[in-house]
PDB file of N, CA and C in Angstrom:
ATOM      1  N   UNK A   1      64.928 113.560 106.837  1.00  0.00           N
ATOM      2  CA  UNK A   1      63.523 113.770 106.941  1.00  0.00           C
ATOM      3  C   UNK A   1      62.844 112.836 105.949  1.00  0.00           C
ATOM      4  N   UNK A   2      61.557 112.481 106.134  1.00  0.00           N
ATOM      5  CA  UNK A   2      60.965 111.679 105.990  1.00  0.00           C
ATOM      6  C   UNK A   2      59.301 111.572 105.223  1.00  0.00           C
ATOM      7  N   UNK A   3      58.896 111.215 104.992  1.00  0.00           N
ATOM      8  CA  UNK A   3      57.602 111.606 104.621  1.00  0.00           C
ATOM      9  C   UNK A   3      56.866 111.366 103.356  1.00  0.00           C
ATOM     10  N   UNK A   4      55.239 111.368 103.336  1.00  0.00           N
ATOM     11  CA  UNK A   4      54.502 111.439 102.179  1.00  0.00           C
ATOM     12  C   UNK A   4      54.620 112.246 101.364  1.00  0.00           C
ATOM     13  N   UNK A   5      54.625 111.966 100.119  1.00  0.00           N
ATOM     14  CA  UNK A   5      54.189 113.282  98.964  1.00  0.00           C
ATOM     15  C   UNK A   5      53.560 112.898  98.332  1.00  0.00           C
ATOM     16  N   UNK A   6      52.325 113.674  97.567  1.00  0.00           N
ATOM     17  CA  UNK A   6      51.443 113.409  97.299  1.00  0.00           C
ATOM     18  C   UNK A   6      50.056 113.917  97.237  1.00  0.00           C
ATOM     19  N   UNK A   7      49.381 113.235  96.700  1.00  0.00           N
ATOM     20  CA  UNK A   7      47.941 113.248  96.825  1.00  0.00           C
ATOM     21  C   UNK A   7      47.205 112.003  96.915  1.00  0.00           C
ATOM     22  N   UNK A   8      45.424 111.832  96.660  1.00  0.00           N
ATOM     23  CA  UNK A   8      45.189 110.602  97.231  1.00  0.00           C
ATOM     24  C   UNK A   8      45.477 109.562  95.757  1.00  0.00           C
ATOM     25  N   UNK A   9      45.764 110.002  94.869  1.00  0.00           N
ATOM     26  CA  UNK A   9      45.531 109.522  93.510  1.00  0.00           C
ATOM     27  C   UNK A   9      47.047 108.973  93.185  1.00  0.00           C
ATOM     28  N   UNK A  10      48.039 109.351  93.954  1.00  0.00           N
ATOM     29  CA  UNK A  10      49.491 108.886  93.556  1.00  0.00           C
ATOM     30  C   UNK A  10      50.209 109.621  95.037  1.00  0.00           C
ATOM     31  N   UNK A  11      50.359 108.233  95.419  1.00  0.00           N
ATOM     32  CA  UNK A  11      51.469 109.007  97.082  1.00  0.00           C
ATOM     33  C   UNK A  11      52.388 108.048  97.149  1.00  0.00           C
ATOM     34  N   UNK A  12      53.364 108.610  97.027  1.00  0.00           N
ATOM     35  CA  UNK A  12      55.068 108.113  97.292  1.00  0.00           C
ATOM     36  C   UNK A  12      55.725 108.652  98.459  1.00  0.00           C
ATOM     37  N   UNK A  13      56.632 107.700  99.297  1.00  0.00           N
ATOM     38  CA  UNK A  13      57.361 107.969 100.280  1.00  0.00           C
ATOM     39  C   UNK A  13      58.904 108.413 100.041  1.00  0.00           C
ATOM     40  N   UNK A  14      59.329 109.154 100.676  1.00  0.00           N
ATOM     41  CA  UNK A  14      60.389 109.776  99.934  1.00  0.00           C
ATOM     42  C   UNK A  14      61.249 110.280 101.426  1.00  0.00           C
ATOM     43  N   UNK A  15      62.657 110.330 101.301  1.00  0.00           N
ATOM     44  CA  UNK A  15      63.812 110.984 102.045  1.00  0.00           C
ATOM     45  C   UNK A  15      64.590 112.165 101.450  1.00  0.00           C
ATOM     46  N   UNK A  16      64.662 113.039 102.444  1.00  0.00           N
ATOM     47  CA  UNK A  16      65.724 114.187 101.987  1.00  0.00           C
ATOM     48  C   UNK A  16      66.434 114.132 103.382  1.00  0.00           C
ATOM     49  N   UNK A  17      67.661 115.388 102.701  1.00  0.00           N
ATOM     50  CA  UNK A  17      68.508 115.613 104.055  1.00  0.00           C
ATOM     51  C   UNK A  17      70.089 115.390 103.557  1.00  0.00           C
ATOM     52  N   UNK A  18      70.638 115.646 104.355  1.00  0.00           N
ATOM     53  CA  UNK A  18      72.247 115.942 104.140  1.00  0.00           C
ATOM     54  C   UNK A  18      72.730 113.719 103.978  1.00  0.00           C
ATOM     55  N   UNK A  19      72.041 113.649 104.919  1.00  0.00           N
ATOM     56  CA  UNK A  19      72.494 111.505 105.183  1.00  0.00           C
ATOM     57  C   UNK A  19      72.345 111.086 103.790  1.00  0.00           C
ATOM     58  N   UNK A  20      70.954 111.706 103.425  1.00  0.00           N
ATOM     59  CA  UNK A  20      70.980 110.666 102.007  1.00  0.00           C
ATOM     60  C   UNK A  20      71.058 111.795 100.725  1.00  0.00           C
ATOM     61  N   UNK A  21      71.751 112.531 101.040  1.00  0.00           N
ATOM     62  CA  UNK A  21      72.646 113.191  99.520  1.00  0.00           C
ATOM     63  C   UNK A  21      74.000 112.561  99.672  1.00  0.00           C
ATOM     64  N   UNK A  22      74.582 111.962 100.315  1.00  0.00           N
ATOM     65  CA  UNK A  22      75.583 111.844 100.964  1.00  0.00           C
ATOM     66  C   UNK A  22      75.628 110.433 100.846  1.00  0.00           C
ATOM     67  N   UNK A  23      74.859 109.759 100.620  1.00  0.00           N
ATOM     68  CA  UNK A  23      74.666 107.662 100.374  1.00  0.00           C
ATOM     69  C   UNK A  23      74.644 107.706  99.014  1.00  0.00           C
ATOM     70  N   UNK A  24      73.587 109.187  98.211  1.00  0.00           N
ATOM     71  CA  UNK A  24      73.574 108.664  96.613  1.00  0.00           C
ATOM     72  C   UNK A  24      75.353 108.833  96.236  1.00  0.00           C
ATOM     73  N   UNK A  25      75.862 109.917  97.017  1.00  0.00           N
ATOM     74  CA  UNK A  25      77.451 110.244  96.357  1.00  0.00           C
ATOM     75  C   UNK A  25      78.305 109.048  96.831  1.00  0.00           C
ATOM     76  N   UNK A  26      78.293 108.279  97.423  1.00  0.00           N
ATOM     77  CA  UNK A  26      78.686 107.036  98.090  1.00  0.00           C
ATOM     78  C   UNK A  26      78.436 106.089  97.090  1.00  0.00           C
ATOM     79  N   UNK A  27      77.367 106.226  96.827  1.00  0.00           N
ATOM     80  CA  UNK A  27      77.275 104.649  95.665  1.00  0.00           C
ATOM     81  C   UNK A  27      77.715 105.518  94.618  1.00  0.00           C
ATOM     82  N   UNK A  28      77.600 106.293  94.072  1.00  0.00           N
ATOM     83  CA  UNK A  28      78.094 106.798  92.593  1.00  0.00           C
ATOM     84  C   UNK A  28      79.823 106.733  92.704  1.00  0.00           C
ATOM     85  N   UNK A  29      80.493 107.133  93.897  1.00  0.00           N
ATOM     86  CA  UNK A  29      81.898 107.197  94.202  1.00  0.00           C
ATOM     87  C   UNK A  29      81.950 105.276  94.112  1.00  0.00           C
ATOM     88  N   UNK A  30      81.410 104.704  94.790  1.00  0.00           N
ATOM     89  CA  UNK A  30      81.703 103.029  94.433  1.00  0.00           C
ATOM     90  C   UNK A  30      81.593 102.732  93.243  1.00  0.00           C
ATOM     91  N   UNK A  31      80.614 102.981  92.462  1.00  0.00           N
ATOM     92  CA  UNK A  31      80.443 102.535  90.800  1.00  0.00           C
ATOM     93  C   UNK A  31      82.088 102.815  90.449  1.00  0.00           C
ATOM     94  N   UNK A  32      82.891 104.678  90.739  1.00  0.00           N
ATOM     95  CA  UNK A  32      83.385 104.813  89.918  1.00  0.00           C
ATOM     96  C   UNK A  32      85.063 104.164  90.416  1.00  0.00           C
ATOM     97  N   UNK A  33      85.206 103.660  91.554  1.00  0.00           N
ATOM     98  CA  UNK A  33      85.822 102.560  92.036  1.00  0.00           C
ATOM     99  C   UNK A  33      86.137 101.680  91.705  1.00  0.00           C
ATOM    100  N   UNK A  34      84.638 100.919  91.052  1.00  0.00           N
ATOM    101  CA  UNK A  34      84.484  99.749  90.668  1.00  0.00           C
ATOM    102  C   UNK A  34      84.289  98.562  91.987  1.00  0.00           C
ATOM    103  N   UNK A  35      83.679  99.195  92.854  1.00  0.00           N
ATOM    104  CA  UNK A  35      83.281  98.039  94.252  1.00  0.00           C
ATOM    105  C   UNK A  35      82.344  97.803  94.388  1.00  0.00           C
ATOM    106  N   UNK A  36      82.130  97.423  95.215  1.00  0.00           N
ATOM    107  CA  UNK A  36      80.243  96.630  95.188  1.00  0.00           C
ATOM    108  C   UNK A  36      79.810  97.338  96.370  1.00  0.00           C
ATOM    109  N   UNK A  37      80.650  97.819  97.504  1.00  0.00           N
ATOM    110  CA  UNK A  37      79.939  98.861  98.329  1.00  0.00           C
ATOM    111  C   UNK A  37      81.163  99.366  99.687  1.00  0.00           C
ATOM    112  N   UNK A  38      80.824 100.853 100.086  1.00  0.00           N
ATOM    113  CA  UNK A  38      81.617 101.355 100.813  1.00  0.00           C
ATOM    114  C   UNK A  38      80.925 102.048 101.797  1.00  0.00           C
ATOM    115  N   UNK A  39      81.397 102.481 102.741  1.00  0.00           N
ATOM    116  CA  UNK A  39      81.143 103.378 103.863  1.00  0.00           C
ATOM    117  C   UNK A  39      81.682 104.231 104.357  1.00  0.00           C
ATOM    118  N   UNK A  40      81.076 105.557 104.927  1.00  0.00           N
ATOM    119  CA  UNK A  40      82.530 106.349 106.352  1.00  0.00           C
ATOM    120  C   UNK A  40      83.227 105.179 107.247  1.00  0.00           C
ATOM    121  N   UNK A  41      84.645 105.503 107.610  1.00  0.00           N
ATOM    122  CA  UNK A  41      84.776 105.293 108.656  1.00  0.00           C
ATOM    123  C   UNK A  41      84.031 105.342 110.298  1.00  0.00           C
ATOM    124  N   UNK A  42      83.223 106.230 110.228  1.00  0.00           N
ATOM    125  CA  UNK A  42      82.518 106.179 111.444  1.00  0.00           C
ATOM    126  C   UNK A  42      81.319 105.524 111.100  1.00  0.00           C
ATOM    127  N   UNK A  43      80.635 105.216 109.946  1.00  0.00           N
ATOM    128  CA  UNK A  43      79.868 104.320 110.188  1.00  0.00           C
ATOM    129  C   UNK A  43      79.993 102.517 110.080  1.00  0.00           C
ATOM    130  N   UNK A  44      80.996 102.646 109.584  1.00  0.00           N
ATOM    131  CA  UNK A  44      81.800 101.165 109.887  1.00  0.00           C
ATOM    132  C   UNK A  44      82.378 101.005 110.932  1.00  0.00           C
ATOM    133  N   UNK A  45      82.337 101.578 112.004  1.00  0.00           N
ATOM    134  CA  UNK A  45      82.764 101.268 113.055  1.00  0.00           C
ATOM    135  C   UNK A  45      81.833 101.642 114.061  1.00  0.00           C
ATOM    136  N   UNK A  46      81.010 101.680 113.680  1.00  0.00           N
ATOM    137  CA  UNK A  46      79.246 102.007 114.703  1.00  0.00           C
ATOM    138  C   UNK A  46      78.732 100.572 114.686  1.00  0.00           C
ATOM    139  N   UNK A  47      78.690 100.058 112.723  1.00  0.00           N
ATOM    140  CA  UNK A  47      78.523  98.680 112.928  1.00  0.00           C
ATOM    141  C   UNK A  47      79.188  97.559 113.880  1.00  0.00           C
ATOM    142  N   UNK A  48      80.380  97.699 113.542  1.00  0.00           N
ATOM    143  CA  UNK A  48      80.827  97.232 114.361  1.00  0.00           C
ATOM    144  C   UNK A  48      80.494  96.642 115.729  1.00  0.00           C
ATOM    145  N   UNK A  49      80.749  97.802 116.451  1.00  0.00           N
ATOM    146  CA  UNK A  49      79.698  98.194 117.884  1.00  0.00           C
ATOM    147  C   UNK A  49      79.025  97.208 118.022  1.00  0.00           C
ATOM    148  N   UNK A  50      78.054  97.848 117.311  1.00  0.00           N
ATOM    149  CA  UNK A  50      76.376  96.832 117.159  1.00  0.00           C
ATOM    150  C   UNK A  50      76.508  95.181 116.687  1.00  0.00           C
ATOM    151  N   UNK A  51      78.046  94.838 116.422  1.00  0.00           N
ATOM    152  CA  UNK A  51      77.842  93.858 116.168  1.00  0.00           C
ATOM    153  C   UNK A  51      77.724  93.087 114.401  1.00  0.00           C
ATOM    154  N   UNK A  52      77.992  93.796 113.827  1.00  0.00           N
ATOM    155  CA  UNK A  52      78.207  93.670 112.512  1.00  0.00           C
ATOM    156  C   UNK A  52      79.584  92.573 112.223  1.00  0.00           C
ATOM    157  N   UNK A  53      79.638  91.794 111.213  1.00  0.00           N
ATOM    158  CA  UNK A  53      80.693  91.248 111.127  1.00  0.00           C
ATOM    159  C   UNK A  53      81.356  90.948 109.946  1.00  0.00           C
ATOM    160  N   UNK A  54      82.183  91.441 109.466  1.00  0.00           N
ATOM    161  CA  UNK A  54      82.454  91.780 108.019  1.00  0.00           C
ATOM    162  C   UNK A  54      82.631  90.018 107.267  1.00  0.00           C
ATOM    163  N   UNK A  55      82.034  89.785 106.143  1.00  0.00           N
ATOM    164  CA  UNK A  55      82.360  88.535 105.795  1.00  0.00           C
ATOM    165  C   UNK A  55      83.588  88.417 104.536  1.00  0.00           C
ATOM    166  N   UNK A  56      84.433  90.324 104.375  1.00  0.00           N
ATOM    167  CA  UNK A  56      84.993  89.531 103.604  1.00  0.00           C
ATOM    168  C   UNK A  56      86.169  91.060 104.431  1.00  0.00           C
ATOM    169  N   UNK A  57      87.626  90.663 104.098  1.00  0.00           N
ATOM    170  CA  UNK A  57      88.531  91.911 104.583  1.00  0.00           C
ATOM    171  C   UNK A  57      88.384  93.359 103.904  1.00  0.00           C
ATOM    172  N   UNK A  58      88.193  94.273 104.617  1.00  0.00           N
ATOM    173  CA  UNK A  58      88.032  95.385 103.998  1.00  0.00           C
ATOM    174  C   UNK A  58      89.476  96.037 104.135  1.00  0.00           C
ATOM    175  N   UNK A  59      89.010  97.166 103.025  1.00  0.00           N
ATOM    176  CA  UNK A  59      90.363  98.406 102.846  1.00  0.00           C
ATOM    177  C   UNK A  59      89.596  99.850 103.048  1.00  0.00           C
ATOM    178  N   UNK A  60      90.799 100.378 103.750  1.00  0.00           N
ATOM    179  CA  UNK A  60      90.397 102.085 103.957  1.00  0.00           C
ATOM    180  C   UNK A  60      90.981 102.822 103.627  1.00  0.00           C
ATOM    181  N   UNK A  61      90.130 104.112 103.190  1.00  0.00           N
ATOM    182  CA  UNK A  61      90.854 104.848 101.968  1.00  0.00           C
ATOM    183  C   UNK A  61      90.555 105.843 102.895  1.00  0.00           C
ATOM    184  N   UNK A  62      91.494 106.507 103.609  1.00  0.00           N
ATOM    185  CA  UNK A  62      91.880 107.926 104.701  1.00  0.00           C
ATOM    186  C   UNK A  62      91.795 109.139 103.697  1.00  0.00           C
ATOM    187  N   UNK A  63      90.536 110.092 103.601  1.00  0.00           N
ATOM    188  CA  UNK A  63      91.076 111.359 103.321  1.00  0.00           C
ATOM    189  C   UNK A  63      90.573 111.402 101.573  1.00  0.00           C
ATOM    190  N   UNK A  64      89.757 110.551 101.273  1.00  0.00           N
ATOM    191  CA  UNK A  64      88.925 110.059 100.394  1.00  0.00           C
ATOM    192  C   UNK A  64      88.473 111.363  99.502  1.00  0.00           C
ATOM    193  N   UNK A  65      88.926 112.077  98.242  1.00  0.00           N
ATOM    194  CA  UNK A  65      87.804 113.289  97.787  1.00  0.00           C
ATOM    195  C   UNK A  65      86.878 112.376  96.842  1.00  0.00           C
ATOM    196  N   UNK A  66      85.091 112.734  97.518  1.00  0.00           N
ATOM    197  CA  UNK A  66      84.115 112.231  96.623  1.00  0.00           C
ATOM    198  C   UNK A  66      84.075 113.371  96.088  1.00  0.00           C
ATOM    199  N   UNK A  67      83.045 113.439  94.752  1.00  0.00           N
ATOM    200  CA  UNK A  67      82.186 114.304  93.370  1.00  0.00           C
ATOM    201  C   UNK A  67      81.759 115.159  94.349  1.00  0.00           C
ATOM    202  N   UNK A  68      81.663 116.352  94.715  1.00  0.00           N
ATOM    203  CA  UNK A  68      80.360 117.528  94.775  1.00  0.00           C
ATOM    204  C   UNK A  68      80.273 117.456  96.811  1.00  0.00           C
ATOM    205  N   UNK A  69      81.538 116.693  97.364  1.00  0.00           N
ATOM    206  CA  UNK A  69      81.432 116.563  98.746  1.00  0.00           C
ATOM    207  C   UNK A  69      82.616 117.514  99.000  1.00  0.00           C
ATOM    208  N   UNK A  70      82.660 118.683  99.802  1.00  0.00           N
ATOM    209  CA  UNK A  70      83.533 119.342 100.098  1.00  0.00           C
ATOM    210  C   UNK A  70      85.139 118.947 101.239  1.00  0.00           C
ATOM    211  N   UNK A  71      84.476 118.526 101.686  1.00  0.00           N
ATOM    212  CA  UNK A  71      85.824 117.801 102.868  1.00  0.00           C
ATOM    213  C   UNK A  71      86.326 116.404 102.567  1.00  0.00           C
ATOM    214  N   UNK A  72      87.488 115.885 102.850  1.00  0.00           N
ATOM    215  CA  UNK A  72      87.876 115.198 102.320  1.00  0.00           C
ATOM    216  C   UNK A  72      86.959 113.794 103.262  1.00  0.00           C
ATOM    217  N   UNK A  73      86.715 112.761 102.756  1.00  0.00           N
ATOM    218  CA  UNK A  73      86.037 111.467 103.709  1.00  0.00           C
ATOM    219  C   UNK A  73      86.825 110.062 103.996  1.00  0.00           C
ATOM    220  N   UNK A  74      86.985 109.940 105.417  1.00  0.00           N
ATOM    221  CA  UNK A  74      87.471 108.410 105.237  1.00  0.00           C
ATOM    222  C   UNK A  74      86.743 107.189 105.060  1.00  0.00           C
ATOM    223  N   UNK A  75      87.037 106.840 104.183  1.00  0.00           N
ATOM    224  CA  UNK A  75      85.948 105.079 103.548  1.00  0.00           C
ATOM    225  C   UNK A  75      86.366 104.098 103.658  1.00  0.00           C
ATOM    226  N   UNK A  76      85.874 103.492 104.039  1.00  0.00           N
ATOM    227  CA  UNK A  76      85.901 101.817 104.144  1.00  0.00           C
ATOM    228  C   UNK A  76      84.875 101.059 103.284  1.00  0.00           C
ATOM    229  N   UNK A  77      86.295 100.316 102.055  1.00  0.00           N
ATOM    230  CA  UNK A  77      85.268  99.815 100.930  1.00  0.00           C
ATOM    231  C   UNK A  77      85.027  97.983 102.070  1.00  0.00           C
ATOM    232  N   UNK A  78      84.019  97.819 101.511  1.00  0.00           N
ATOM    233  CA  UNK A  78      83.690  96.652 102.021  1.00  0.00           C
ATOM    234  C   UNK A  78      83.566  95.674 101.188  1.00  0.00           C
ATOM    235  N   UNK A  79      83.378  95.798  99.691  1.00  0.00           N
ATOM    236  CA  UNK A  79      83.845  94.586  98.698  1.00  0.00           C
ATOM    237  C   UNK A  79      83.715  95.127  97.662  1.00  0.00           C
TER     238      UNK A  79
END
């Protein structure tokens, strides 16, 4: 979800929702990696699809436990 908050004196655009609690634990799980950036498996392979084209070889980590995410995740670091 999506949306203004605010008033007319200070209005900022802002996201909530399960997607992007779930991107901040993604980059904090890469920091503690030490990579420059990762993904689910299913969304690396959506890119794909669409045409995405990786410019450097990636590795996948099956079964992945992030910080404060209950099920285990498969990732694909991308560099």
């Amino acid at each position: 979800m999506f949306g203004a908050v605010g008033d007319e004196t200070r209005l900022e655009l802002t996201v909530i929702g399960d997607p992007v609690n779930l991107a901040a634990k993604l980059e904090k799980h890469a920091k503690v990696l030490g990579v420059w950036a990762l993904t689910t498996r299913p969304t690396y392979r959506l890119a794909l699809a669409q045409g995405y084209a990786a410019p450097h070889p990636h590795a996948e980590r099956p079964g992945a436990g992030i910080a404060d995410v209950k099920a285990p995740i498969d990732l694909v670091i991308l560099g």
